[in-house]
PDB file of N, CA and C in Angstrom:
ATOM      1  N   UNK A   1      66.914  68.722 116.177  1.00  0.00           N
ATOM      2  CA  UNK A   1      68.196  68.354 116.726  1.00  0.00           C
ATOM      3  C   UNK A   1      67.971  67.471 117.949  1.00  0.00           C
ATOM      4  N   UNK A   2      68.348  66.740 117.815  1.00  0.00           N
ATOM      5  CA  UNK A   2      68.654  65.643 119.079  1.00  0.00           C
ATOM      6  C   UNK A   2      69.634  65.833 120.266  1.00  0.00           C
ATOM      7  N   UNK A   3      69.831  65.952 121.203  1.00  0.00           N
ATOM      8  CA  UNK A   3      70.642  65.682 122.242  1.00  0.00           C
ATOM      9  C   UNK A   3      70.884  64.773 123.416  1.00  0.00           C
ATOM     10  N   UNK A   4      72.294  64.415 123.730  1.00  0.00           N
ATOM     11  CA  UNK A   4      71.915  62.939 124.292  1.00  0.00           C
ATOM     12  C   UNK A   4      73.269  63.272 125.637  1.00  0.00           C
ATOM     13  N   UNK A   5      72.633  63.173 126.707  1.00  0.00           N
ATOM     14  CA  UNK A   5      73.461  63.101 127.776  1.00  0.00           C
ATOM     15  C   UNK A   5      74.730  61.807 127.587  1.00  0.00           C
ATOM     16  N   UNK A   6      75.946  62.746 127.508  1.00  0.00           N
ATOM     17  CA  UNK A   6      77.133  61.795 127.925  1.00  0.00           C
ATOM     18  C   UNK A   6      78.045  61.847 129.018  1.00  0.00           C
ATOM     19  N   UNK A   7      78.157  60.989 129.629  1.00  0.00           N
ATOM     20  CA  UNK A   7      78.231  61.250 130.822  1.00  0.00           C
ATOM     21  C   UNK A   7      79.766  60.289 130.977  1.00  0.00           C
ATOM     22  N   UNK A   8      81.053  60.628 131.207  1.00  0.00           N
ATOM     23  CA  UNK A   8      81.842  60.171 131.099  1.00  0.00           C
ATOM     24  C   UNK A   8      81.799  59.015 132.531  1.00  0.00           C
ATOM     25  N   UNK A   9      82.320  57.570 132.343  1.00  0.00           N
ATOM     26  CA  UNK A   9      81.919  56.349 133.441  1.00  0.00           C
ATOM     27  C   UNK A   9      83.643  55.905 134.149  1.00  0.00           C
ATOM     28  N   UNK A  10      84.147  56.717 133.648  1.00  0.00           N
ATOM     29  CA  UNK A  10      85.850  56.285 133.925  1.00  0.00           C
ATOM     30  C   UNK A  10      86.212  56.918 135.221  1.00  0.00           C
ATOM     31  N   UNK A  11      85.564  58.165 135.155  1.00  0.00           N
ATOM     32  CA  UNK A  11      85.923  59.015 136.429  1.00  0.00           C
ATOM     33  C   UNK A  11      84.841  59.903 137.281  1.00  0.00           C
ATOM     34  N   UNK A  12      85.232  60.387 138.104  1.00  0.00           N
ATOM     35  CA  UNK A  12      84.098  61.173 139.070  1.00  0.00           C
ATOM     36  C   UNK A  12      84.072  62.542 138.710  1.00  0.00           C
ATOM     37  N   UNK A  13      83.252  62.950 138.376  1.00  0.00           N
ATOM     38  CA  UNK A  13      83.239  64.514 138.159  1.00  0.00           C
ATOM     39  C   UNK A  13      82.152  65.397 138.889  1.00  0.00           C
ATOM     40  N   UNK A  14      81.946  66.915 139.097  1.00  0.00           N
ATOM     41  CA  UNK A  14      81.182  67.872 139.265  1.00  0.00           C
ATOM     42  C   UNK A  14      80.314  68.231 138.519  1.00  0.00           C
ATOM     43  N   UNK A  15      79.334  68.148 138.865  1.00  0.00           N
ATOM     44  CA  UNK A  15      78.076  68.148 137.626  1.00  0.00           C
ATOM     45  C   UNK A  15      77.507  69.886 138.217  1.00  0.00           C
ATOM     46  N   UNK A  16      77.562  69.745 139.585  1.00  0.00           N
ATOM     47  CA  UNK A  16      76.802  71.391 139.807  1.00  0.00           C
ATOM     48  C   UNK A  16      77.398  71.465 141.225  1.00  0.00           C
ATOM     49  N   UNK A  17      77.834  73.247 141.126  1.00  0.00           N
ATOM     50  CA  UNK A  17      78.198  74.011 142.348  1.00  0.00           C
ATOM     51  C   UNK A  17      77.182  74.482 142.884  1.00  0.00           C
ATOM     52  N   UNK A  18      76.523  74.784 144.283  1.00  0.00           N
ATOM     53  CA  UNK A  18      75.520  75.751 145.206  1.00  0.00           C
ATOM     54  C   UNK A  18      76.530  76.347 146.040  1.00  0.00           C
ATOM     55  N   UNK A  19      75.646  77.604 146.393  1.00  0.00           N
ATOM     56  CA  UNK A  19      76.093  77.447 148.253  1.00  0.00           C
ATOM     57  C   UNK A  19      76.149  76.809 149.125  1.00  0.00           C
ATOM     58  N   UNK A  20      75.405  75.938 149.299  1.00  0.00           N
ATOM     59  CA  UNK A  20      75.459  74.816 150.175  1.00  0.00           C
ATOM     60  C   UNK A  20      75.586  73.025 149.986  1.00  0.00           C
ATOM     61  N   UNK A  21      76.139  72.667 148.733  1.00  0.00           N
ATOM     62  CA  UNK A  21      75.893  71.543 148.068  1.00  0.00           C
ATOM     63  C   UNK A  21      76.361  71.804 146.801  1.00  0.00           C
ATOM     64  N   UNK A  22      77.277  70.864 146.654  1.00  0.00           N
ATOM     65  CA  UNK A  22      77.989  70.250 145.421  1.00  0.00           C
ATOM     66  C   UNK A  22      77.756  69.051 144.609  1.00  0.00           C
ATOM     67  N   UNK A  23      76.459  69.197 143.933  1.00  0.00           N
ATOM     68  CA  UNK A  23      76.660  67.690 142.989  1.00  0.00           C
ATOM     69  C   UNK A  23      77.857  66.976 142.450  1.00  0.00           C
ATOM     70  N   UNK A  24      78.386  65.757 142.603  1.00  0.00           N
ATOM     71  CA  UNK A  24      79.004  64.358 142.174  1.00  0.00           C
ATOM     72  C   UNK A  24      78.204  63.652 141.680  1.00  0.00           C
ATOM     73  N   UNK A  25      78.668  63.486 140.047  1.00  0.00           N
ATOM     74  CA  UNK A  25      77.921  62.860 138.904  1.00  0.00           C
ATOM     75  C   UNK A  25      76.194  63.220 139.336  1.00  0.00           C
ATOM     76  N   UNK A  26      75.802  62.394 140.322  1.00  0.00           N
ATOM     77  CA  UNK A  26      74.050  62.330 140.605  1.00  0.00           C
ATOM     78  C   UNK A  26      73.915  62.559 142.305  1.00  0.00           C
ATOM     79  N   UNK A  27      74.988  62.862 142.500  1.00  0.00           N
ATOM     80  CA  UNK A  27      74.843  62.827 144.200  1.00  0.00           C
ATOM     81  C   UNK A  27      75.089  63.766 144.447  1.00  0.00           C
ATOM     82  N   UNK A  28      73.904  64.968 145.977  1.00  0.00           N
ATOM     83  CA  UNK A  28      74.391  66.051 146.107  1.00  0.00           C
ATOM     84  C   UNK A  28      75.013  65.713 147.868  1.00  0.00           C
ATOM     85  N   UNK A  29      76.064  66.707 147.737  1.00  0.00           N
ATOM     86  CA  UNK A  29      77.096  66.334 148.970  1.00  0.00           C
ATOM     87  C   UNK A  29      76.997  67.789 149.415  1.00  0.00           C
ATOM     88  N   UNK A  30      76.587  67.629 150.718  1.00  0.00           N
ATOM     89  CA  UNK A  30      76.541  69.095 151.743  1.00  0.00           C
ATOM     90  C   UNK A  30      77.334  69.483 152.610  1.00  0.00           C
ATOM     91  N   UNK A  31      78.609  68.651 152.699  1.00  0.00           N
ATOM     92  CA  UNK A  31      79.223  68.887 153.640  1.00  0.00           C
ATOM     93  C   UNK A  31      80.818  68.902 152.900  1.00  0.00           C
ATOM     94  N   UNK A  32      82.022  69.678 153.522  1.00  0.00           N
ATOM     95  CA  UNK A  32      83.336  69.388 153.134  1.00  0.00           C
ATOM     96  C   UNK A  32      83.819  68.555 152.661  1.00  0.00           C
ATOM     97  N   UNK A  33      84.330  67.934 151.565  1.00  0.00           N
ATOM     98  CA  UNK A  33      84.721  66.478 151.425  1.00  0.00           C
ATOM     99  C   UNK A  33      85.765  66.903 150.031  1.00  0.00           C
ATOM    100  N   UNK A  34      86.639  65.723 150.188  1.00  0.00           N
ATOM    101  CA  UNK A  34      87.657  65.508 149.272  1.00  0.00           C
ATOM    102  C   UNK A  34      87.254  64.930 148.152  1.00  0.00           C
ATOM    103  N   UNK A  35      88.117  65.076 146.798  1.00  0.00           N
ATOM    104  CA  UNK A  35      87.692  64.234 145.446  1.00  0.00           C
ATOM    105  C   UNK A  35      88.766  64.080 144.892  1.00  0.00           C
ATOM    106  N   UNK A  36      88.579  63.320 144.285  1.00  0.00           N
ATOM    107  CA  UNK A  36      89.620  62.222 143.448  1.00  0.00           C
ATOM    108  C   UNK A  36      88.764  61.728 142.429  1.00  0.00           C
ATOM    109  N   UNK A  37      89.678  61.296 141.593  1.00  0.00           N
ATOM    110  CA  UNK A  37      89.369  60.661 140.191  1.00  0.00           C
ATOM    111  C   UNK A  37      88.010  59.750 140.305  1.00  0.00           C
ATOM    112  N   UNK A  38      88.428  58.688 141.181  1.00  0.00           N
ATOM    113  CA  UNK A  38      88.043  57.493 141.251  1.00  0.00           C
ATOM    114  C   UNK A  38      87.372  57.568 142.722  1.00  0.00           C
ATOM    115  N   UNK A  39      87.335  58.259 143.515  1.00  0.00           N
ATOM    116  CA  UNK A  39      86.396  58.252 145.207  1.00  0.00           C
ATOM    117  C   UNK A  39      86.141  59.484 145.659  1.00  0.00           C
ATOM    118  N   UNK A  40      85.069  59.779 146.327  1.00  0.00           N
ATOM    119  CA  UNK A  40      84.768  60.764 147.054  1.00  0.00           C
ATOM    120  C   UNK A  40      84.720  60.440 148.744  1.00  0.00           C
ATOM    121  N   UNK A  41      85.415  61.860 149.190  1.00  0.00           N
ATOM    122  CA  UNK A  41      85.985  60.856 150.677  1.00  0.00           C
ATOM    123  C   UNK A  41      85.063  62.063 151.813  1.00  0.00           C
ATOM    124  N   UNK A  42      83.751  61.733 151.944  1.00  0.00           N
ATOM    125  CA  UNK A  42      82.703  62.740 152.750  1.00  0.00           C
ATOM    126  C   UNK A  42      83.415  63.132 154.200  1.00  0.00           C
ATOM    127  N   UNK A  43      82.373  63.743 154.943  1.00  0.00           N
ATOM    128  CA  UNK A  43      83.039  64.210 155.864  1.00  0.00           C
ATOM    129  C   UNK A  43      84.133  64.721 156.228  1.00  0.00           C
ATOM    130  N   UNK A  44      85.121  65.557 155.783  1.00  0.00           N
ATOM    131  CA  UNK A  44      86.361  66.412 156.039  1.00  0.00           C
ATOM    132  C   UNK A  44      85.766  67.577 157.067  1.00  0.00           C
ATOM    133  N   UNK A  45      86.691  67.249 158.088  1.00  0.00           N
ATOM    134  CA  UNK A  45      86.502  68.051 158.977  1.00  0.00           C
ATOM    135  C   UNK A  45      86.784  69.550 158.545  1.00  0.00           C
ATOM    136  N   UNK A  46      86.475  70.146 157.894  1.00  0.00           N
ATOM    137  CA  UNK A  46      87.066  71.679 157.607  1.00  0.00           C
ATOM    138  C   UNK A  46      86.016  72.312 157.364  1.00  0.00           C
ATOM    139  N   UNK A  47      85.334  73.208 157.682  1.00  0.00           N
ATOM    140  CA  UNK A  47      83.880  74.145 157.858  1.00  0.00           C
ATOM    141  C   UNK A  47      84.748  75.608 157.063  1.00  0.00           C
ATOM    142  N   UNK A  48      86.104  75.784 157.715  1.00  0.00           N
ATOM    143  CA  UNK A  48      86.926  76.921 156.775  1.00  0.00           C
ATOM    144  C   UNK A  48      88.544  77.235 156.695  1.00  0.00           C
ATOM    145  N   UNK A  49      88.731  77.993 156.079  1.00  0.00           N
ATOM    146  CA  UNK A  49      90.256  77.468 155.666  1.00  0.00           C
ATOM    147  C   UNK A  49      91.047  77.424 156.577  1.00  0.00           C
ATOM    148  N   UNK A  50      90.725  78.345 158.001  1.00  0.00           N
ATOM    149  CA  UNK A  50      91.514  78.615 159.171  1.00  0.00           C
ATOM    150  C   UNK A  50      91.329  77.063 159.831  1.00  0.00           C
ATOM    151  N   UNK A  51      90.582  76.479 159.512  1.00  0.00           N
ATOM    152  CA  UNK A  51      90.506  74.626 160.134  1.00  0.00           C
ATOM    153  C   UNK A  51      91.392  74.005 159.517  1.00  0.00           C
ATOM    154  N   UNK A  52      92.167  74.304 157.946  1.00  0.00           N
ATOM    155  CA  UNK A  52      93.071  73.042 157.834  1.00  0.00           C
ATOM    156  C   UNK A  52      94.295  72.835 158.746  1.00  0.00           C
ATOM    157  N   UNK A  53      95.024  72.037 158.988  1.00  0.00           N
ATOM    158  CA  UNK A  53      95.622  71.434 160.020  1.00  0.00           C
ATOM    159  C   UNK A  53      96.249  70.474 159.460  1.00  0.00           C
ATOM    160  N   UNK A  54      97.463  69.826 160.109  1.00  0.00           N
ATOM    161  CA  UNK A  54      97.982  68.550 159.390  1.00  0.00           C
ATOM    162  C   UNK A  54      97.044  67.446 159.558  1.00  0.00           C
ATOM    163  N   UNK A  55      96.078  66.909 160.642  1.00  0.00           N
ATOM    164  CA  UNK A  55      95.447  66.210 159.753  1.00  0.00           C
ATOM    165  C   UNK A  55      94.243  66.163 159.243  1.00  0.00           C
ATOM    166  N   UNK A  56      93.814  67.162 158.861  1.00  0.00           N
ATOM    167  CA  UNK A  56      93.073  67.487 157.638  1.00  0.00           C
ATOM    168  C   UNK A  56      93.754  67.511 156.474  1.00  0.00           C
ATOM    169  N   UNK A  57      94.984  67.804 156.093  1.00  0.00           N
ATOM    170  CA  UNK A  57      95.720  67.566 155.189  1.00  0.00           C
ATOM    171  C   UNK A  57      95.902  66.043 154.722  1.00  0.00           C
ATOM    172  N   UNK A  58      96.058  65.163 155.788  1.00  0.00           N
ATOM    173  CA  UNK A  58      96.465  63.887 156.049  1.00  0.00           C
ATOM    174  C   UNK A  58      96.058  63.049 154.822  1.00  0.00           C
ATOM    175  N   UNK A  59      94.404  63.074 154.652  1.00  0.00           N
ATOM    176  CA  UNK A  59      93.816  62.526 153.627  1.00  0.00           C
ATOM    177  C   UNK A  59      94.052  62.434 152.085  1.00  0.00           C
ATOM    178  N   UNK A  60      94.353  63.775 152.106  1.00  0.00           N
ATOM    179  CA  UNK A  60      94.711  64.425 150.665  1.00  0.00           C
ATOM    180  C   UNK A  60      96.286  63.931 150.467  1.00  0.00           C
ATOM    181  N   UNK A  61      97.213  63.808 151.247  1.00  0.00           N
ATOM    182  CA  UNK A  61      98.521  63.409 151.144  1.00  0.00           C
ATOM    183  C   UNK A  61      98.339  61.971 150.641  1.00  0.00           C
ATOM    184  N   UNK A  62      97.194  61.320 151.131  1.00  0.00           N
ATOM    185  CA  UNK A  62      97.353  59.662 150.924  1.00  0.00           C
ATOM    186  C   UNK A  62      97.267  59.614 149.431  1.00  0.00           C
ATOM    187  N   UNK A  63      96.183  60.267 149.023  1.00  0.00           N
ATOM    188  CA  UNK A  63      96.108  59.953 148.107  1.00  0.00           C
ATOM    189  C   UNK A  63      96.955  60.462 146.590  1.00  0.00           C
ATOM    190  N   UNK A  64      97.983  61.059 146.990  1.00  0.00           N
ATOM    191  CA  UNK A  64      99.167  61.049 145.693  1.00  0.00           C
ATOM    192  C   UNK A  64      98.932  62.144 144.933  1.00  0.00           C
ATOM    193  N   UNK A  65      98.035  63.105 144.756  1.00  0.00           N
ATOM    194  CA  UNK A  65      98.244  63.479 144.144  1.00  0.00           C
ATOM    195  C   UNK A  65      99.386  64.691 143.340  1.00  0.00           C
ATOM    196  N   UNK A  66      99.223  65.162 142.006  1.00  0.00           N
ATOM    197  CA  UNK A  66     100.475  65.567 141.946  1.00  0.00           C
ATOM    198  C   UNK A  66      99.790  67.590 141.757  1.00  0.00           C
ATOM    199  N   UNK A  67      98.373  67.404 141.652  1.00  0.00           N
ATOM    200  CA  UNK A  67      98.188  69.017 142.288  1.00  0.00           C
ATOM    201  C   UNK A  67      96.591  69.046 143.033  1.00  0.00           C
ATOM    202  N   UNK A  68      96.613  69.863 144.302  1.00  0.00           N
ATOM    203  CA  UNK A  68      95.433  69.761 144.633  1.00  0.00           C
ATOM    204  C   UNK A  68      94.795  70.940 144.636  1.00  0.00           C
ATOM    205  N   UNK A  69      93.343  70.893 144.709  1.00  0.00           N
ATOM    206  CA  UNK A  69      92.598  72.457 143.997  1.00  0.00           C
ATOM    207  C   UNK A  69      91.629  72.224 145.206  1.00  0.00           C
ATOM    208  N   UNK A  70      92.042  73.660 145.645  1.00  0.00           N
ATOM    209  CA  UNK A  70      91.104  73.389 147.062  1.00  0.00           C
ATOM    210  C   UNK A  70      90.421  75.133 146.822  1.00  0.00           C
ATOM    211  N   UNK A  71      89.163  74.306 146.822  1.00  0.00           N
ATOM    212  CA  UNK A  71      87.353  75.294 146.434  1.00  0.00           C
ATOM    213  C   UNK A  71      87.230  75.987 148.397  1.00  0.00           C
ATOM    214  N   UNK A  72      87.550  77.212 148.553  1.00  0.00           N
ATOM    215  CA  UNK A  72      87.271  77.671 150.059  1.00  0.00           C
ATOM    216  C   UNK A  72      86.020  78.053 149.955  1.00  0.00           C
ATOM    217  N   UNK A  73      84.786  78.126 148.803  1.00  0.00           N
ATOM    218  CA  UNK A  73      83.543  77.981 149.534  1.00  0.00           C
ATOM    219  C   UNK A  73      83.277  79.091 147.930  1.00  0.00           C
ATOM    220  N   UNK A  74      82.562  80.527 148.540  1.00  0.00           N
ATOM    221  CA  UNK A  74      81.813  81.249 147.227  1.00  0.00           C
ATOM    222  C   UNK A  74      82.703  82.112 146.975  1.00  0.00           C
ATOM    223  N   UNK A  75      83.847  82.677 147.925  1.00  0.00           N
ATOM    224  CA  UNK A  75      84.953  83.098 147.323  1.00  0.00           C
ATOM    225  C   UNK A  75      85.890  82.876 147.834  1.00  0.00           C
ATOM    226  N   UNK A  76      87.116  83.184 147.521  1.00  0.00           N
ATOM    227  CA  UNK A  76      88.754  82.875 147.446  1.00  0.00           C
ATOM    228  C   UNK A  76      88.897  83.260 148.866  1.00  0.00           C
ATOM    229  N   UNK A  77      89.736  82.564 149.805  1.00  0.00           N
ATOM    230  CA  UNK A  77      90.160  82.781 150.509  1.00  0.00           C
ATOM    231  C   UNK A  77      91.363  81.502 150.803  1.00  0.00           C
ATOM    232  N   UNK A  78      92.579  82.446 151.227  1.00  0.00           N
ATOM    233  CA  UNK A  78      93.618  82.117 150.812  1.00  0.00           C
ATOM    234  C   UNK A  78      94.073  81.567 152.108  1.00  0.00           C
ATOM    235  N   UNK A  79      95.058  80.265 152.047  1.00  0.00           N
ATOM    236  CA  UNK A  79      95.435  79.687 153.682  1.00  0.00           C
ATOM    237  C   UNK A  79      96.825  80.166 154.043  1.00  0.00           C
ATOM    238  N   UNK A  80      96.925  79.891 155.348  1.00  0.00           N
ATOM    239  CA  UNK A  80      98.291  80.605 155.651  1.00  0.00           C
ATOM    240  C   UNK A  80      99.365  80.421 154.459  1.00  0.00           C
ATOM    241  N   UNK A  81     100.584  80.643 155.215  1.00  0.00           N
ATOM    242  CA  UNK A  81     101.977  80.038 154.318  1.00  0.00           C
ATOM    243  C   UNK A  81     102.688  78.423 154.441  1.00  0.00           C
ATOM    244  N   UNK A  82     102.149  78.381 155.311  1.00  0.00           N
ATOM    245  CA  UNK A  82     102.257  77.123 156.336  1.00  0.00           C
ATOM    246  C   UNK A  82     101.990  75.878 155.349  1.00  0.00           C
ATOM    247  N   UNK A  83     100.333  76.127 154.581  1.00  0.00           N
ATOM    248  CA  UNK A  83      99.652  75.123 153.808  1.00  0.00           C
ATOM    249  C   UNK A  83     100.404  75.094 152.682  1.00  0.00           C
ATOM    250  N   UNK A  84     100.781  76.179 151.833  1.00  0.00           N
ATOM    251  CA  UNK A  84     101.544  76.004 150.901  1.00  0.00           C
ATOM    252  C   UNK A  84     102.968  75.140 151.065  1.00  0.00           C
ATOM    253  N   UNK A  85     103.667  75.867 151.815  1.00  0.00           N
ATOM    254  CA  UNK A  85     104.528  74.860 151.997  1.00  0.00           C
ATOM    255  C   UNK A  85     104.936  73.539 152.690  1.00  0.00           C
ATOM    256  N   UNK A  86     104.189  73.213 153.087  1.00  0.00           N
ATOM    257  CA  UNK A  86     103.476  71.601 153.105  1.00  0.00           C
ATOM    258  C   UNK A  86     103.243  71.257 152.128  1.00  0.00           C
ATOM    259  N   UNK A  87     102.323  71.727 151.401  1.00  0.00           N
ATOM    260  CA  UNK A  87     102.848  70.378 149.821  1.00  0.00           C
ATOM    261  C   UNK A  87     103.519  70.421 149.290  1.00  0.00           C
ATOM    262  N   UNK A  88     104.310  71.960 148.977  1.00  0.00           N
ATOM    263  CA  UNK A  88     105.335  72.117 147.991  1.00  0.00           C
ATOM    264  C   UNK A  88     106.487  71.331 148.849  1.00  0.00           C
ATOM    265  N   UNK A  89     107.034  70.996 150.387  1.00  0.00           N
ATOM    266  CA  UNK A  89     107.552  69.986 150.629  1.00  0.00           C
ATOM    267  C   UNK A  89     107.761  68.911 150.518  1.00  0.00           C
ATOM    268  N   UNK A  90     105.974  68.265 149.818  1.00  0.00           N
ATOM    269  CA  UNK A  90     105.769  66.733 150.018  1.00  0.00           C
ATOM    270  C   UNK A  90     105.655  66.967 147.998  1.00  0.00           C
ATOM    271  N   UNK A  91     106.155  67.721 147.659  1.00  0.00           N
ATOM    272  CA  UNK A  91     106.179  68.027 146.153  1.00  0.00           C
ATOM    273  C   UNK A  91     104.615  67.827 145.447  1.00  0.00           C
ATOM    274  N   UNK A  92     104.004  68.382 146.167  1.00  0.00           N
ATOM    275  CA  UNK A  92     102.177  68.771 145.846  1.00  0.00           C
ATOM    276  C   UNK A  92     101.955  70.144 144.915  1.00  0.00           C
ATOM    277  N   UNK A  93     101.897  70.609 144.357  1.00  0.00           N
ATOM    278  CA  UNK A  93     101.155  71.939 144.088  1.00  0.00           C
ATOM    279  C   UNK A  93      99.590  72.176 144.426  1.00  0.00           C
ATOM    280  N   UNK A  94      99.403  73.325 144.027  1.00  0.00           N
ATOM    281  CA  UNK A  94      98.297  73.409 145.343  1.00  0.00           C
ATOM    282  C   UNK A  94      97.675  74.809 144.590  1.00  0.00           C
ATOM    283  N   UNK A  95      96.302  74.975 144.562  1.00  0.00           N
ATOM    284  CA  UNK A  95      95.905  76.216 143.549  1.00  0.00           C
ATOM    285  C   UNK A  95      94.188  76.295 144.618  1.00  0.00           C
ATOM    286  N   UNK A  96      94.047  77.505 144.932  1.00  0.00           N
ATOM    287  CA  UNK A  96      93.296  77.771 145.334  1.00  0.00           C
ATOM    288  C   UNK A  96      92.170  78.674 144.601  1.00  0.00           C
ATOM    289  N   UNK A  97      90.669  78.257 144.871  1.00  0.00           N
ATOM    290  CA  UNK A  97      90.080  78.589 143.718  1.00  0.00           C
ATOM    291  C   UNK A  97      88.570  78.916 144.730  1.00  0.00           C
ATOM    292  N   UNK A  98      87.423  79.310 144.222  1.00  0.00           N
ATOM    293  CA  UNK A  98      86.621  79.180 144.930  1.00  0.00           C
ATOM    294  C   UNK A  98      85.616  77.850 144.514  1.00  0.00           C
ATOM    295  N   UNK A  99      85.065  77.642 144.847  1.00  0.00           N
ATOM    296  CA  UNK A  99      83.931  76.174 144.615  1.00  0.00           C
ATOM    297  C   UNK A  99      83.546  76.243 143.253  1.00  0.00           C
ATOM    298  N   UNK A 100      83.400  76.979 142.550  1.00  0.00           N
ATOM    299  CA  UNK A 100      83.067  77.190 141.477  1.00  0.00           C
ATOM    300  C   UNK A 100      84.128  76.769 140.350  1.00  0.00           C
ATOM    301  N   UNK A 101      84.772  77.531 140.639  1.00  0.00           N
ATOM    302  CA  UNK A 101      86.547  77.645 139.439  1.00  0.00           C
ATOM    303  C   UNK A 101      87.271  76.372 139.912  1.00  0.00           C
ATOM    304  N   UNK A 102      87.061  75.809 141.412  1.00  0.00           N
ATOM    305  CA  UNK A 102      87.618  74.569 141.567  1.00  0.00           C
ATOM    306  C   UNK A 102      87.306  73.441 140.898  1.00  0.00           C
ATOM    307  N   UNK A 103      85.477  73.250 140.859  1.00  0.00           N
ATOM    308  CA  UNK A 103      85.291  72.258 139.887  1.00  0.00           C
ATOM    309  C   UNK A 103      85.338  72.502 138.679  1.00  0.00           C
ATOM    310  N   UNK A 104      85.107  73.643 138.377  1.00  0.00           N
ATOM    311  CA  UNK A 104      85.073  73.522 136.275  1.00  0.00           C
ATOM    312  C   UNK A 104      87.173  72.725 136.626  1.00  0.00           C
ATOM    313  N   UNK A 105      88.190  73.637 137.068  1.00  0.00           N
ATOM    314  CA  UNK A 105      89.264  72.941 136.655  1.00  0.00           C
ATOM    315  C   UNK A 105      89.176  71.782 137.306  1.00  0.00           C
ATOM    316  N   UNK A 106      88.855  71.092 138.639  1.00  0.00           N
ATOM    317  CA  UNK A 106      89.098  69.353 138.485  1.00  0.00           C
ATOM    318  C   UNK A 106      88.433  68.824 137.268  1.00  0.00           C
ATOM    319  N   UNK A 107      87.538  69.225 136.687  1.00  0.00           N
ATOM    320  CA  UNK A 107      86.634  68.297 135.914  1.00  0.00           C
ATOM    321  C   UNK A 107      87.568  68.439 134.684  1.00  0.00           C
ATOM    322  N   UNK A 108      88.139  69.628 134.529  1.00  0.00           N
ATOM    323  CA  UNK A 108      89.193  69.425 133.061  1.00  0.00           C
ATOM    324  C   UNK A 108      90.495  68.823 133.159  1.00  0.00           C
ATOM    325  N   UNK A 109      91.270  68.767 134.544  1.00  0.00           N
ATOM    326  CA  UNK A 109      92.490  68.005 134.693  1.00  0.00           C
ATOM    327  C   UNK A 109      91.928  66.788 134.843  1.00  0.00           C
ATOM    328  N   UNK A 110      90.932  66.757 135.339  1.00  0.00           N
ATOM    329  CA  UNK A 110      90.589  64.790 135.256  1.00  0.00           C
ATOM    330  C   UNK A 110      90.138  64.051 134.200  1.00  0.00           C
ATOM    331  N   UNK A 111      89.609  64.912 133.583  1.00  0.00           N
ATOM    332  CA  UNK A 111      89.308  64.835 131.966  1.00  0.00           C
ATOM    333  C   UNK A 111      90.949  64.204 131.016  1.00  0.00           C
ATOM    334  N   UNK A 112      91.726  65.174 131.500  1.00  0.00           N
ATOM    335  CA  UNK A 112      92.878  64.980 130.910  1.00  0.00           C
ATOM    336  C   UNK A 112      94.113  64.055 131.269  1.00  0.00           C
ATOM    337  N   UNK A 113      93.164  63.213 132.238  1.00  0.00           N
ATOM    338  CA  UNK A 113      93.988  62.057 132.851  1.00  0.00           C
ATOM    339  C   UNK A 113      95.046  62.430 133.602  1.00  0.00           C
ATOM    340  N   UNK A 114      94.842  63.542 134.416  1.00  0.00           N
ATOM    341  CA  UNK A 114      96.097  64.000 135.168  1.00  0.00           C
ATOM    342  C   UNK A 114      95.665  64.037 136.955  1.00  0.00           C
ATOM    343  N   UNK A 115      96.846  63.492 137.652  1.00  0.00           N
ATOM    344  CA  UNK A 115      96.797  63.105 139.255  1.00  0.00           C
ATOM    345  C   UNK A 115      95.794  64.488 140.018  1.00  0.00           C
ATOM    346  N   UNK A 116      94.905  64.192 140.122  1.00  0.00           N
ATOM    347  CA  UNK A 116      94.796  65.605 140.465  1.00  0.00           C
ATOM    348  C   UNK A 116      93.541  65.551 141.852  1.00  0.00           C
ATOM    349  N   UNK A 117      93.732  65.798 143.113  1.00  0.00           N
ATOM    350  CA  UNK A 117      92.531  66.032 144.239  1.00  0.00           C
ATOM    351  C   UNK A 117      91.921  67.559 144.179  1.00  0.00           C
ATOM    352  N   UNK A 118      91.026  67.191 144.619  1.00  0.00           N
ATOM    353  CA  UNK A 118      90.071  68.658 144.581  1.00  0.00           C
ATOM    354  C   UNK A 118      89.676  68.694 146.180  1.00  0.00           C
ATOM    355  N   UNK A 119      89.563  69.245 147.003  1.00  0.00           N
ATOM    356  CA  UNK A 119      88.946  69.717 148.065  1.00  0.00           C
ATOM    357  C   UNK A 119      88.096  70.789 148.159  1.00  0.00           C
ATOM    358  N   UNK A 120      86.987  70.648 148.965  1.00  0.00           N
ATOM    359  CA  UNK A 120      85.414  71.828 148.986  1.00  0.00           C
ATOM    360  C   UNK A 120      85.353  72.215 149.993  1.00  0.00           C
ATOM    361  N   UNK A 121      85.346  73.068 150.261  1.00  0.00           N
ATOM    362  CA  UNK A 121      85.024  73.853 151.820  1.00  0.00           C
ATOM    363  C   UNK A 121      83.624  74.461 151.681  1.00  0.00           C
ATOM    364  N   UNK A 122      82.838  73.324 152.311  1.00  0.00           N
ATOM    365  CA  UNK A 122      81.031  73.838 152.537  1.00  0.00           C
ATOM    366  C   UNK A 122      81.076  73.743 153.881  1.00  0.00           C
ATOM    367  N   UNK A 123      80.084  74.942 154.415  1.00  0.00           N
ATOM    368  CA  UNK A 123      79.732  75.228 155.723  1.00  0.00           C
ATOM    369  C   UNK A 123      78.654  74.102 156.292  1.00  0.00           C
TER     370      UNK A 123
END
């Protein structure tokens, strides 16, 4: 049997979760950072969920999307009420997951051609 790496070229995806580092397609990223379809936006100031803030939010607003999946690290931890309703204001949905469950689902809503940011909370 043969097997042959396919590697989809249209969009950005999660190839591997750590504790400390998140592979993008071939790149490992150690620090907090936002994702999108089409860019990865390094450096996000957020070390943990009690850091998001409006503008840490700021970034993620630019970019449109219509749900964002924000990974708080190796497990779930949930942000005030505050965060929720901030996007559900700016008509965002918003699903909180840990680093793990965040990328398997960005990699399947982006798969499926749908608006979708992911955010990582690495220490």
């Amino acid at each position: 049997m043969q097997l042959s790496l396919n590697r989809p070229g249209e969009y950005l995806f999660v190839r591997k979760v750590g504790a400390e580092a998140i592979t993008v397609v071939d790149r490992d990223l150690a620090g907090s950072f936002i994702l999108a379809p089409d860019q990865a936006i390094e450096g996000w100031p957020v070390r943990a969920v009690s850091d998001i803030n409006e503008s840490a939010i700021a970034p993620i607003v630019e970019l449109k999307p219509a749900v964002l999946i924000l990974g708080t690290g190796p497990r779930i931890v949930f942000p005030t009420q505050w965060l929720f309703a901030e996007f559900l204001r700016r008509g965002i949905g918003i699903e909180v997951m840990d680093n793990a469950a965040a990328a398997r689902t960005f990699n399947v809503l982006v798969g499926e051609s749908r608006r979708v940011v992911a955010a990582f909370i690495l220490p």
